[in-house]
PDB file of N, CA and C in Angstrom:
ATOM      1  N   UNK A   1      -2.658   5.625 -22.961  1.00  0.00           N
ATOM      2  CA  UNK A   1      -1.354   5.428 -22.363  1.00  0.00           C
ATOM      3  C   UNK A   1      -1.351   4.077 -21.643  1.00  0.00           C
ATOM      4  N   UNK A   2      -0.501   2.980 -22.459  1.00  0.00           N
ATOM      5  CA  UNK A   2      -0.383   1.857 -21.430  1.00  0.00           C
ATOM      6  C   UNK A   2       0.812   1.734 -20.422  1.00  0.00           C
ATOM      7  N   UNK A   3       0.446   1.565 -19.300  1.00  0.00           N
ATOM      8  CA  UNK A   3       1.404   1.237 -18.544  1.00  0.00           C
ATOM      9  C   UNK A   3       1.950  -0.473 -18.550  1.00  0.00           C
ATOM     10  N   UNK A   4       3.256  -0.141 -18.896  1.00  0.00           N
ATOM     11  CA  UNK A   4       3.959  -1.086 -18.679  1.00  0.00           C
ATOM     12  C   UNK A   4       4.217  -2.217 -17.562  1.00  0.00           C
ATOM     13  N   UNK A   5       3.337  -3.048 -17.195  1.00  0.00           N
ATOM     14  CA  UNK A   5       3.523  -4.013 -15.824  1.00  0.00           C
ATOM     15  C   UNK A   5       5.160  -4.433 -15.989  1.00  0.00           C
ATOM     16  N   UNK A   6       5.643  -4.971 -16.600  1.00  0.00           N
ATOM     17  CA  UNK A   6       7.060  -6.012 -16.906  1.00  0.00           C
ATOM     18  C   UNK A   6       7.911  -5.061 -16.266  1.00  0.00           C
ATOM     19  N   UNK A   7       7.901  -3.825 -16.320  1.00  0.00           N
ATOM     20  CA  UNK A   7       8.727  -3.130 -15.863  1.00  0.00           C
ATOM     21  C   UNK A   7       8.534  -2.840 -14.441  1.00  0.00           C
ATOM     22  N   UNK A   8       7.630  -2.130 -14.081  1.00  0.00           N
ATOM     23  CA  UNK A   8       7.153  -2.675 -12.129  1.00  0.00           C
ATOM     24  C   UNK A   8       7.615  -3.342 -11.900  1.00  0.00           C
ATOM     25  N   UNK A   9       7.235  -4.401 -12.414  1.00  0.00           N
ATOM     26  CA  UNK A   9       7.494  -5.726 -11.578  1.00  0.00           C
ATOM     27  C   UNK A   9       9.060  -6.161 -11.555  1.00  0.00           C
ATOM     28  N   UNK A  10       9.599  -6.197 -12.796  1.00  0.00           N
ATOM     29  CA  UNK A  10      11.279  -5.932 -12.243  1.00  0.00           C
ATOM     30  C   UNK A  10      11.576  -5.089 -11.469  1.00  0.00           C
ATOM     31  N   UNK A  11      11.277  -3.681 -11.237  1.00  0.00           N
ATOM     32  CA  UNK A  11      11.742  -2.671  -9.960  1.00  0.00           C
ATOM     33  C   UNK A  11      11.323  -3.158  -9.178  1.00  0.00           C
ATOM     34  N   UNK A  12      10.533  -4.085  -8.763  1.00  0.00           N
ATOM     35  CA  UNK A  12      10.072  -4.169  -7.491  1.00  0.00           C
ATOM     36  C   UNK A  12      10.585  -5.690  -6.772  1.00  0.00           C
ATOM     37  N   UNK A  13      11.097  -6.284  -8.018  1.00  0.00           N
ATOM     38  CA  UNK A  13      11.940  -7.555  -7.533  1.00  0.00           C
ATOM     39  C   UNK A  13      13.117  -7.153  -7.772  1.00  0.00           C
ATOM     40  N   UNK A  14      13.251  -6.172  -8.206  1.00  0.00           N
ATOM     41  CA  UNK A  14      14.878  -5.766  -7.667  1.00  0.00           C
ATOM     42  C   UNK A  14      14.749  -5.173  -6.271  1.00  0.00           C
ATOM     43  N   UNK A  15      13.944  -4.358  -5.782  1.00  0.00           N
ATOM     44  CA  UNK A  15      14.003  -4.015  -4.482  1.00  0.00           C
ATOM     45  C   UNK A  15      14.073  -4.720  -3.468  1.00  0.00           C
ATOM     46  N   UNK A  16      13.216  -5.954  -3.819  1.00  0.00           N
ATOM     47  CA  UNK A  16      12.714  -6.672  -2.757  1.00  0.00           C
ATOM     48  C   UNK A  16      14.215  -7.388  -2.968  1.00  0.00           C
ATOM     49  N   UNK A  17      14.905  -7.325  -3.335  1.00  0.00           N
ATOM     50  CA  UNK A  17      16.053  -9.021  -3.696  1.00  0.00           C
ATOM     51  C   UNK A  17      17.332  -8.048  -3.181  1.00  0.00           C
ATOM     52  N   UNK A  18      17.453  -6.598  -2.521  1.00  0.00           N
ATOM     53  CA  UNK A  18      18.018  -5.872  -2.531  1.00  0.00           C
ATOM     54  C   UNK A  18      17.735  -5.310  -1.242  1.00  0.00           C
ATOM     55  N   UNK A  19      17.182  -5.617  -1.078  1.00  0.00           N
ATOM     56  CA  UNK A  19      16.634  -4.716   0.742  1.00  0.00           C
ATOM     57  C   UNK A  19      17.307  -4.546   1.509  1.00  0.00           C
ATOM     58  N   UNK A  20      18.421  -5.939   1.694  1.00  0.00           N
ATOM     59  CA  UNK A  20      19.205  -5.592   3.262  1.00  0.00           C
ATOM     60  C   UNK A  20      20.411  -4.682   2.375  1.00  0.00           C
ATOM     61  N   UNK A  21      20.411  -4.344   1.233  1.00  0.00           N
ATOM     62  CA  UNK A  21      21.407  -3.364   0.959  1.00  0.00           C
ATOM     63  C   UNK A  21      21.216  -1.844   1.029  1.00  0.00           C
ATOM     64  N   UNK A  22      19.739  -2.021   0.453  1.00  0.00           N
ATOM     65  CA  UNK A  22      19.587  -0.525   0.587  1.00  0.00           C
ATOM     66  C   UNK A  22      18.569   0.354   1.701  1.00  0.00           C
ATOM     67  N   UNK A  23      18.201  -0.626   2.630  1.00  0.00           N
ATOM     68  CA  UNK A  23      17.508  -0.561   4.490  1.00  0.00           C
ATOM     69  C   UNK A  23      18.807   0.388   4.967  1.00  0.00           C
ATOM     70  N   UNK A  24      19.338   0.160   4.763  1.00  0.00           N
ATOM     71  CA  UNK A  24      20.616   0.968   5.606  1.00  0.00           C
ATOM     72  C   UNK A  24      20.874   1.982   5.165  1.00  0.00           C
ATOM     73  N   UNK A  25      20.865   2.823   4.156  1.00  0.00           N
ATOM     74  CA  UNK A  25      21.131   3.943   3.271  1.00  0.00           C
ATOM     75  C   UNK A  25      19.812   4.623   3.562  1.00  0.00           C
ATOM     76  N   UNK A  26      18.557   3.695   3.145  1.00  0.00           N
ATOM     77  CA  UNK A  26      17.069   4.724   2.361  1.00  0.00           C
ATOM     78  C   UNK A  26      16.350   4.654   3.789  1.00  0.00           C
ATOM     79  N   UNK A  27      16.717   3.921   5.057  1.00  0.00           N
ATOM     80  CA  UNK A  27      15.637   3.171   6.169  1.00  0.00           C
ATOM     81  C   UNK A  27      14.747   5.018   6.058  1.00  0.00           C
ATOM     82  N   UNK A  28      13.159   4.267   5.879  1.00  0.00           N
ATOM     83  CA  UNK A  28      12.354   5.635   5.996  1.00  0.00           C
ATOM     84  C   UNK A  28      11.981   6.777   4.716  1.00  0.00           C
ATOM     85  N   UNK A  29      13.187   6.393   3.971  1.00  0.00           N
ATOM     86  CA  UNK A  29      12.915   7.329   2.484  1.00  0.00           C
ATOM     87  C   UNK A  29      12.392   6.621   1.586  1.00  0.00           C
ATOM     88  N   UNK A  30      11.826   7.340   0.725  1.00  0.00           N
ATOM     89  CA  UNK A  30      10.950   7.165  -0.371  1.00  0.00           C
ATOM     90  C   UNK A  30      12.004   6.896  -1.945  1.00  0.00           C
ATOM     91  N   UNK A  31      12.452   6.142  -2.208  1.00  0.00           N
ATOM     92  CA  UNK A  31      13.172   5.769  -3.383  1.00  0.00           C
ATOM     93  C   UNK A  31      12.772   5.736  -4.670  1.00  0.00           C
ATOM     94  N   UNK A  32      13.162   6.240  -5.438  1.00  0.00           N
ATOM     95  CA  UNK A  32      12.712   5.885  -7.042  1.00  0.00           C
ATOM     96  C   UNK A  32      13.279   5.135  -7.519  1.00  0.00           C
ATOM     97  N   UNK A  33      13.097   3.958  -8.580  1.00  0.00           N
ATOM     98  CA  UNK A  33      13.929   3.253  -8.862  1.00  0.00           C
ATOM     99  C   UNK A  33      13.216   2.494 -10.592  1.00  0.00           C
ATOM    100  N   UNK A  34      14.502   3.073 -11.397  1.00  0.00           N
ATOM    101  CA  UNK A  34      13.972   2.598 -12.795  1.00  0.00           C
ATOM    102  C   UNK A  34      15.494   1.728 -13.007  1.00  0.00           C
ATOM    103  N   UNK A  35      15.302   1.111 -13.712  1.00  0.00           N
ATOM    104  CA  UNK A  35      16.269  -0.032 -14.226  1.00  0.00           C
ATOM    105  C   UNK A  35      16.794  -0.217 -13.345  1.00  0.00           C
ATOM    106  N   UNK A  36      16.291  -0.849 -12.274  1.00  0.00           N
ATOM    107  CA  UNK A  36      16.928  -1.807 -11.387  1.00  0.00           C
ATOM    108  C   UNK A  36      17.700  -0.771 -11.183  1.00  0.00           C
ATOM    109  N   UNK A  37      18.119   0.216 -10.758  1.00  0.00           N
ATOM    110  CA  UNK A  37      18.952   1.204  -9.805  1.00  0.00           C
ATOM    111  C   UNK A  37      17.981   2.147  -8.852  1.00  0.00           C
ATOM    112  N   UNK A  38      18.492   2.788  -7.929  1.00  0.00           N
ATOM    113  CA  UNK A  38      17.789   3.804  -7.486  1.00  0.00           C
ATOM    114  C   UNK A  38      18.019   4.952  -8.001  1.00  0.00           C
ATOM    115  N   UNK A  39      17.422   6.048  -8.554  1.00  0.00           N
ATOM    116  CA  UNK A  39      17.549   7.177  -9.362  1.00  0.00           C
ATOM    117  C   UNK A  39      17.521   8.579  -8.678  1.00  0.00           C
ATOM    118  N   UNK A  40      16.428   8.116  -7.271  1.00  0.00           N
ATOM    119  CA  UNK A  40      16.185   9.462  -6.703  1.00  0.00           C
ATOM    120  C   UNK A  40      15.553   8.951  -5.244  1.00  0.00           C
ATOM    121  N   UNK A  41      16.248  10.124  -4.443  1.00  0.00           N
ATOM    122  CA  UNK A  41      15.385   9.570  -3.002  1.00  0.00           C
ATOM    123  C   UNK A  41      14.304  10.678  -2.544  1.00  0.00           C
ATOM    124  N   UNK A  42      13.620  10.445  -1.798  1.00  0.00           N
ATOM    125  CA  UNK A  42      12.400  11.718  -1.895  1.00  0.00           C
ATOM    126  C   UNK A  42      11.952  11.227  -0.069  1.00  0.00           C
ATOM    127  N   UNK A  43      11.550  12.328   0.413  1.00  0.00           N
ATOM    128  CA  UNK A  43      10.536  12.595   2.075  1.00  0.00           C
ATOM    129  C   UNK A  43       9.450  12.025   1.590  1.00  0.00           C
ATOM    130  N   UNK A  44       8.811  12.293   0.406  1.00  0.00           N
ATOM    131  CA  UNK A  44       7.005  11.856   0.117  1.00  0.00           C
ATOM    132  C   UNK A  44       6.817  10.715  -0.821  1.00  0.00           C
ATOM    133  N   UNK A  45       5.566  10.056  -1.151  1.00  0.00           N
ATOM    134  CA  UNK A  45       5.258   9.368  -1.925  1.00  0.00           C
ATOM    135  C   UNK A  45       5.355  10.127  -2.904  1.00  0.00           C
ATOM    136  N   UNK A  46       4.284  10.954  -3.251  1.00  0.00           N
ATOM    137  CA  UNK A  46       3.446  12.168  -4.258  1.00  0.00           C
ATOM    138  C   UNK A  46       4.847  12.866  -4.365  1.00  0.00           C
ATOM    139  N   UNK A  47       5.426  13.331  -3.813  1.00  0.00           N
ATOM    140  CA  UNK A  47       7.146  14.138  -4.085  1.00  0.00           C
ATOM    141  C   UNK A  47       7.572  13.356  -5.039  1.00  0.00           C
ATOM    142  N   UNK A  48       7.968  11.966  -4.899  1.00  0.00           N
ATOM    143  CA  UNK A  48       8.689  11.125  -5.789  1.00  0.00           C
ATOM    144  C   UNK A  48       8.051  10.719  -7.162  1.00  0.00           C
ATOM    145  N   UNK A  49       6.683  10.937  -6.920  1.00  0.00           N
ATOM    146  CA  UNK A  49       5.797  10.269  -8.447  1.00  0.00           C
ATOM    147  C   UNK A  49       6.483  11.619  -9.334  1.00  0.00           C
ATOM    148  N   UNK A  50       6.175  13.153  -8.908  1.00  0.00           N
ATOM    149  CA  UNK A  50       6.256  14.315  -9.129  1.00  0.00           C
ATOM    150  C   UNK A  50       7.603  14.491  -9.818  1.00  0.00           C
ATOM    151  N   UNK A  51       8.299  14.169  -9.398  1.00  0.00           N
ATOM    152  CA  UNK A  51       9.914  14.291  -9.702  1.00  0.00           C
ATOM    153  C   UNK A  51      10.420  13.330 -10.080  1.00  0.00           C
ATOM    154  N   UNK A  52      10.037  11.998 -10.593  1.00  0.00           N
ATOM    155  CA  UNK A  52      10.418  11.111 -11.131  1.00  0.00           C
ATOM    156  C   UNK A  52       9.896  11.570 -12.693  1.00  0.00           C
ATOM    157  N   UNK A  53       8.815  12.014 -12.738  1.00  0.00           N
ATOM    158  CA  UNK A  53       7.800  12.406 -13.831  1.00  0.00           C
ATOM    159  C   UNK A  53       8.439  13.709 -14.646  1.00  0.00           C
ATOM    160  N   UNK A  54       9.123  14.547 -13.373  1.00  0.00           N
ATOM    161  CA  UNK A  54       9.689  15.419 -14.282  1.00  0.00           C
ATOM    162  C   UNK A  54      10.763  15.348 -14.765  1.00  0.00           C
ATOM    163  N   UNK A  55      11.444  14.329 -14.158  1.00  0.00           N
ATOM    164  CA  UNK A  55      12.379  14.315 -14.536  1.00  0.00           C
ATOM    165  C   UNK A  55      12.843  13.733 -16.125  1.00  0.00           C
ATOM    166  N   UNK A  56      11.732  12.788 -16.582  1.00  0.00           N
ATOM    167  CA  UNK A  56      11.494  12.369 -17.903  1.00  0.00           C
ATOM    168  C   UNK A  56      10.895  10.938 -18.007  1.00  0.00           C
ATOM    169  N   UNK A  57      10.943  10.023 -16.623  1.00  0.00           N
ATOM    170  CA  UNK A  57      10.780   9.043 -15.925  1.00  0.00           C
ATOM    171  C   UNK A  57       8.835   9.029 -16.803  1.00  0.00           C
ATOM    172  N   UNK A  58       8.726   7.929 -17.552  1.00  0.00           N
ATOM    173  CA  UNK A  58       7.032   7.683 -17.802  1.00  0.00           C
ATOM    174  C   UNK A  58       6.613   6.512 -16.897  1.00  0.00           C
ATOM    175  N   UNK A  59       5.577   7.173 -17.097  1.00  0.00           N
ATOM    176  CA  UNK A  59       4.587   5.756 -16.098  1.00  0.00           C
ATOM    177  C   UNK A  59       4.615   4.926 -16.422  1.00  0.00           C
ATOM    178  N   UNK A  60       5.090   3.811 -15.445  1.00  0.00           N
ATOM    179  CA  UNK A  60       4.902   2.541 -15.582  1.00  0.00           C
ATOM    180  C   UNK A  60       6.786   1.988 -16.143  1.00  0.00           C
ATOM    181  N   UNK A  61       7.455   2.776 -15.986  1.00  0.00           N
ATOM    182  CA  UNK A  61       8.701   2.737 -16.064  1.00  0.00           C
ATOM    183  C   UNK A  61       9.566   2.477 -14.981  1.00  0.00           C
ATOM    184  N   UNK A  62       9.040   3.072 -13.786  1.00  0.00           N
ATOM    185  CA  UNK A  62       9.485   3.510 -12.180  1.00  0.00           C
ATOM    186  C   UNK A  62       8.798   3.192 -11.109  1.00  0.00           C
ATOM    187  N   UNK A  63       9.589   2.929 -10.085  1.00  0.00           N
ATOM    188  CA  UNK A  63       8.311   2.860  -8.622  1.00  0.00           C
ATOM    189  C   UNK A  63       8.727   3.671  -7.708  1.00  0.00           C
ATOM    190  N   UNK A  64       8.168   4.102  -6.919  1.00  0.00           N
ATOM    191  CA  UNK A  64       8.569   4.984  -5.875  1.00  0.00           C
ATOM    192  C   UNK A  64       7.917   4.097  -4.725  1.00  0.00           C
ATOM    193  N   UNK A  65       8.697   3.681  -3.868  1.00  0.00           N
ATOM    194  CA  UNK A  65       8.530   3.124  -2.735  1.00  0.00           C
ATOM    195  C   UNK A  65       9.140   3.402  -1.496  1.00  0.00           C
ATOM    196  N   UNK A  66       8.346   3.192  -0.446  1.00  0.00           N
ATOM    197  CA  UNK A  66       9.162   3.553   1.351  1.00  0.00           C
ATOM    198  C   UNK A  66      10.339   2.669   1.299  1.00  0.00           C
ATOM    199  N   UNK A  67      11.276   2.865   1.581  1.00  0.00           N
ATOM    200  CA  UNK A  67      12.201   1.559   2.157  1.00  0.00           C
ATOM    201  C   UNK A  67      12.149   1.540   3.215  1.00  0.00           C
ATOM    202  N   UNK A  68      11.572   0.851   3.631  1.00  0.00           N
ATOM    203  CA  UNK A  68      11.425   0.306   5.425  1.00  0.00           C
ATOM    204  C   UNK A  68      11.673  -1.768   4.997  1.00  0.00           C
ATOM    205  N   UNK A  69      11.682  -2.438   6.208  1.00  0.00           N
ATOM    206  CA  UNK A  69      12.029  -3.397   6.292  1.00  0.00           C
ATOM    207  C   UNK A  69      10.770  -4.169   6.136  1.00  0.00           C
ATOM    208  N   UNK A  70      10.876  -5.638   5.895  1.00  0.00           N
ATOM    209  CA  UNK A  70       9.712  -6.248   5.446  1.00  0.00           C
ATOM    210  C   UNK A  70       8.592  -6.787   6.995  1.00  0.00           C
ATOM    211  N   UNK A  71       9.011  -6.444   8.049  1.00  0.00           N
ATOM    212  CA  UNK A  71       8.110  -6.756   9.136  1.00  0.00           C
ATOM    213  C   UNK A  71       7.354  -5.212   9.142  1.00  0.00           C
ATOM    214  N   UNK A  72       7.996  -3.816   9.177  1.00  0.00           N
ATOM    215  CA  UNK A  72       7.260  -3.053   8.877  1.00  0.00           C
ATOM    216  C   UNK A  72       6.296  -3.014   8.113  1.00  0.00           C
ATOM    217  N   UNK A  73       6.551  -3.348   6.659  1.00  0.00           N
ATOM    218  CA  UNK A  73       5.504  -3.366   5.576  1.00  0.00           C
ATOM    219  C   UNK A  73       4.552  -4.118   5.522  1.00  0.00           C
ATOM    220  N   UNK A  74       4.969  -5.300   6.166  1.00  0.00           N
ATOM    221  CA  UNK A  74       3.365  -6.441   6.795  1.00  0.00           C
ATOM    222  C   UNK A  74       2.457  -5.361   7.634  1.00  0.00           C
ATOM    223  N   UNK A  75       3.399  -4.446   8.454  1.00  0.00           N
ATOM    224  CA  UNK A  75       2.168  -3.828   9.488  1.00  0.00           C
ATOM    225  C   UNK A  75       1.442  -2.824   8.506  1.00  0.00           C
ATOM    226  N   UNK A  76       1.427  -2.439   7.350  1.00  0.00           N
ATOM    227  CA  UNK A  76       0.454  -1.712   6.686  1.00  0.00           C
ATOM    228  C   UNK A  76      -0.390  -2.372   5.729  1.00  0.00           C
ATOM    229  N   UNK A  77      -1.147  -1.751   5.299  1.00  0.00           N
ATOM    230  CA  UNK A  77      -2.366  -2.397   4.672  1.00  0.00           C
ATOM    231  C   UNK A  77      -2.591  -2.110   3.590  1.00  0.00           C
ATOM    232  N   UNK A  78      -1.527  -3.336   2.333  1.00  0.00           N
ATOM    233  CA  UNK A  78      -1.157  -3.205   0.668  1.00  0.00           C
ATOM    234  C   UNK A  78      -2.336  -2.588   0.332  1.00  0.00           C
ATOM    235  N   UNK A  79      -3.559  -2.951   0.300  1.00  0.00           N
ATOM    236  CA  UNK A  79      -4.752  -1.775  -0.700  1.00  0.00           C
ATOM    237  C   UNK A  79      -4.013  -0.755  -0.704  1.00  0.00           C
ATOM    238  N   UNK A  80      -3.551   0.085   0.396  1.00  0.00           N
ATOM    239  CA  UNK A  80      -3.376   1.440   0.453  1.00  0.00           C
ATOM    240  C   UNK A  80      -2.627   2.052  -0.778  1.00  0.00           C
ATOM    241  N   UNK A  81      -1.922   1.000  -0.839  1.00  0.00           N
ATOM    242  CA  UNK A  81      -0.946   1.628  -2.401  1.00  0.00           C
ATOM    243  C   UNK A  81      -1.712   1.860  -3.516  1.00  0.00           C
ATOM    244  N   UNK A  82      -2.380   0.853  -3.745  1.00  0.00           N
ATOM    245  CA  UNK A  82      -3.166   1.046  -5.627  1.00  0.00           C
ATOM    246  C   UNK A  82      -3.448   2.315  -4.876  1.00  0.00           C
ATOM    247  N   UNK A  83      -4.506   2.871  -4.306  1.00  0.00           N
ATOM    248  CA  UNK A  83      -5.472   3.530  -4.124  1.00  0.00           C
ATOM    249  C   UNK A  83      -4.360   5.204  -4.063  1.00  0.00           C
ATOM    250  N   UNK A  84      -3.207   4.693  -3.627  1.00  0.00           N
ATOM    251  CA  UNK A  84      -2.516   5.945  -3.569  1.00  0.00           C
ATOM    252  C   UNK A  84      -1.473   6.551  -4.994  1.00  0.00           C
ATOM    253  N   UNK A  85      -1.425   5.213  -5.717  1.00  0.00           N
ATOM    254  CA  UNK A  85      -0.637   5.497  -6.892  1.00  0.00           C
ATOM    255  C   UNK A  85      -2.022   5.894  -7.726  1.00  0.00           C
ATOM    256  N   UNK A  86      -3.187   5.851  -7.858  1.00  0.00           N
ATOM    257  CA  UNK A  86      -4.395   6.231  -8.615  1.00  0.00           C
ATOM    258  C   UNK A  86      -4.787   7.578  -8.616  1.00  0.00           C
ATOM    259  N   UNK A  87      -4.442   8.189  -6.850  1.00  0.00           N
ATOM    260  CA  UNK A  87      -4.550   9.481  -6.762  1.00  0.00           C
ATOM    261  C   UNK A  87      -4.233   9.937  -6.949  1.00  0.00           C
ATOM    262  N   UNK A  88      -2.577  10.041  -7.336  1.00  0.00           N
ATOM    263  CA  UNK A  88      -0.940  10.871  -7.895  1.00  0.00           C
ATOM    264  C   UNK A  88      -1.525  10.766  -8.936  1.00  0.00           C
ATOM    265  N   UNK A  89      -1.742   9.687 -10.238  1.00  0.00           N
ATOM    266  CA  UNK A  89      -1.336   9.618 -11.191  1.00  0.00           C
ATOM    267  C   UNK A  89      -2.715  10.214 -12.018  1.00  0.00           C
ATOM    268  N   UNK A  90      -3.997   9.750 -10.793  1.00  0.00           N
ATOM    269  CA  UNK A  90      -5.169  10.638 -11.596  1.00  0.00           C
ATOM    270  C   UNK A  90      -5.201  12.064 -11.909  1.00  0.00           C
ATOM    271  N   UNK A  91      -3.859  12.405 -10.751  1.00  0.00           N
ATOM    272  CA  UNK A  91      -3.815  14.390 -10.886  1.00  0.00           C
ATOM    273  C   UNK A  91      -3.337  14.716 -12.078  1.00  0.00           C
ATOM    274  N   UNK A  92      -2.583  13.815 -12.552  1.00  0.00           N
ATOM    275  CA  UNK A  92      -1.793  13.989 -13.966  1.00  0.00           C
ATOM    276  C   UNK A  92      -1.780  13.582 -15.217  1.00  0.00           C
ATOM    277  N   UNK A  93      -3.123  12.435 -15.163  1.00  0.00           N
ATOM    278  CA  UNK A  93      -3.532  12.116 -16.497  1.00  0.00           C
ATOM    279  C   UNK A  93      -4.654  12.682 -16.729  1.00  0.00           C
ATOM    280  N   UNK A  94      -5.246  13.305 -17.270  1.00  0.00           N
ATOM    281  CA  UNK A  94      -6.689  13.647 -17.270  1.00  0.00           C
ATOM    282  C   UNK A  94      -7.750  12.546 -18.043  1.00  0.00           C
ATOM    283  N   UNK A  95      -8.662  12.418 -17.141  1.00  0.00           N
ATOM    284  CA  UNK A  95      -9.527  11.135 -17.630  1.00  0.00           C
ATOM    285  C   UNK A  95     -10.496  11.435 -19.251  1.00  0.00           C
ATOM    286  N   UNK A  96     -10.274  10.143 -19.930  1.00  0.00           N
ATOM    287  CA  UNK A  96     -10.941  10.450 -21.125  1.00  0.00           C
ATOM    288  C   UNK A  96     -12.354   9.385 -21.283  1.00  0.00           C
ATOM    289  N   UNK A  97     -13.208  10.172 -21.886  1.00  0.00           N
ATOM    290  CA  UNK A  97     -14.915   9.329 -21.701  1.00  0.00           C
ATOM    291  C   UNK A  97     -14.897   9.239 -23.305  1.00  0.00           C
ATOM    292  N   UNK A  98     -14.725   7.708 -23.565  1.00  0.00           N
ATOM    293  CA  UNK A  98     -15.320   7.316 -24.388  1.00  0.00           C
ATOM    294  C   UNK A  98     -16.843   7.959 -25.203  1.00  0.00           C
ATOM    295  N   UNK A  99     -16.509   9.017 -25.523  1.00  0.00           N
ATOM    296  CA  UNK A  99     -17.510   9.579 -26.286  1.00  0.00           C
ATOM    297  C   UNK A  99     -18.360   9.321 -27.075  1.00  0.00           C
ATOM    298  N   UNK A 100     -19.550   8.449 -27.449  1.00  0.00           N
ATOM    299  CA  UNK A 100     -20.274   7.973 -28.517  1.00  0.00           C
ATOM    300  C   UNK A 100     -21.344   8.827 -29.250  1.00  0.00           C
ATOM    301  N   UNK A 101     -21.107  10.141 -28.629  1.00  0.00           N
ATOM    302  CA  UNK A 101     -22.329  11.154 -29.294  1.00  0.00           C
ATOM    303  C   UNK A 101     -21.999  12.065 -30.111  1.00  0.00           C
TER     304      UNK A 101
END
């Protein structure tokens, strides 16, 4: 399963190019957002991977992000994300070992 970067990365420069619009609506919620719209708002990270996923949403299609403002998001510490989109998404892909035997 490849995940699609081109697509992230547009949701996420649409968010960012979009903030002071949607700070006021989402301030604190967890947003989903595929084609440059928001699709779904969610309380959790893991809520939103969950329900974006069921909803038909594939990986690497969508992001689920906090909307908080960009002096907030300096005060946290970016590693935290890979490490948290790895844990959602490891619950739901099951890992495959190159088998050579």
């Amino acid at each position: 399963m490849a995940i699609e970067m081109t697509e992230v990365k547009k949701n996420a420069d649409w968010y960012y190019a979009n903030l002071d619009s949607l700070l006021p609506k989402y301030n604190g919620k967890y947003i989903g957002i595929s084609d440059c719209s928001v699709v779904g708002v969610f309380n959790t990270f893991s809520g939103g991977v969950d329900e974006m996923i069921g909803s038909g949403h594939r990986l690497g299609s969508f992001i689920v992000h906090q909307c908080v403002g960009l002096e907030e998001e300096k005060k946290r510490f970016f590693s935290r994300m890979p490490r948290m989109v790895f844990r959602e998404v490891s619950k739901r892909v099951p890992y495959r070992q190159n088998s050579q035997e």
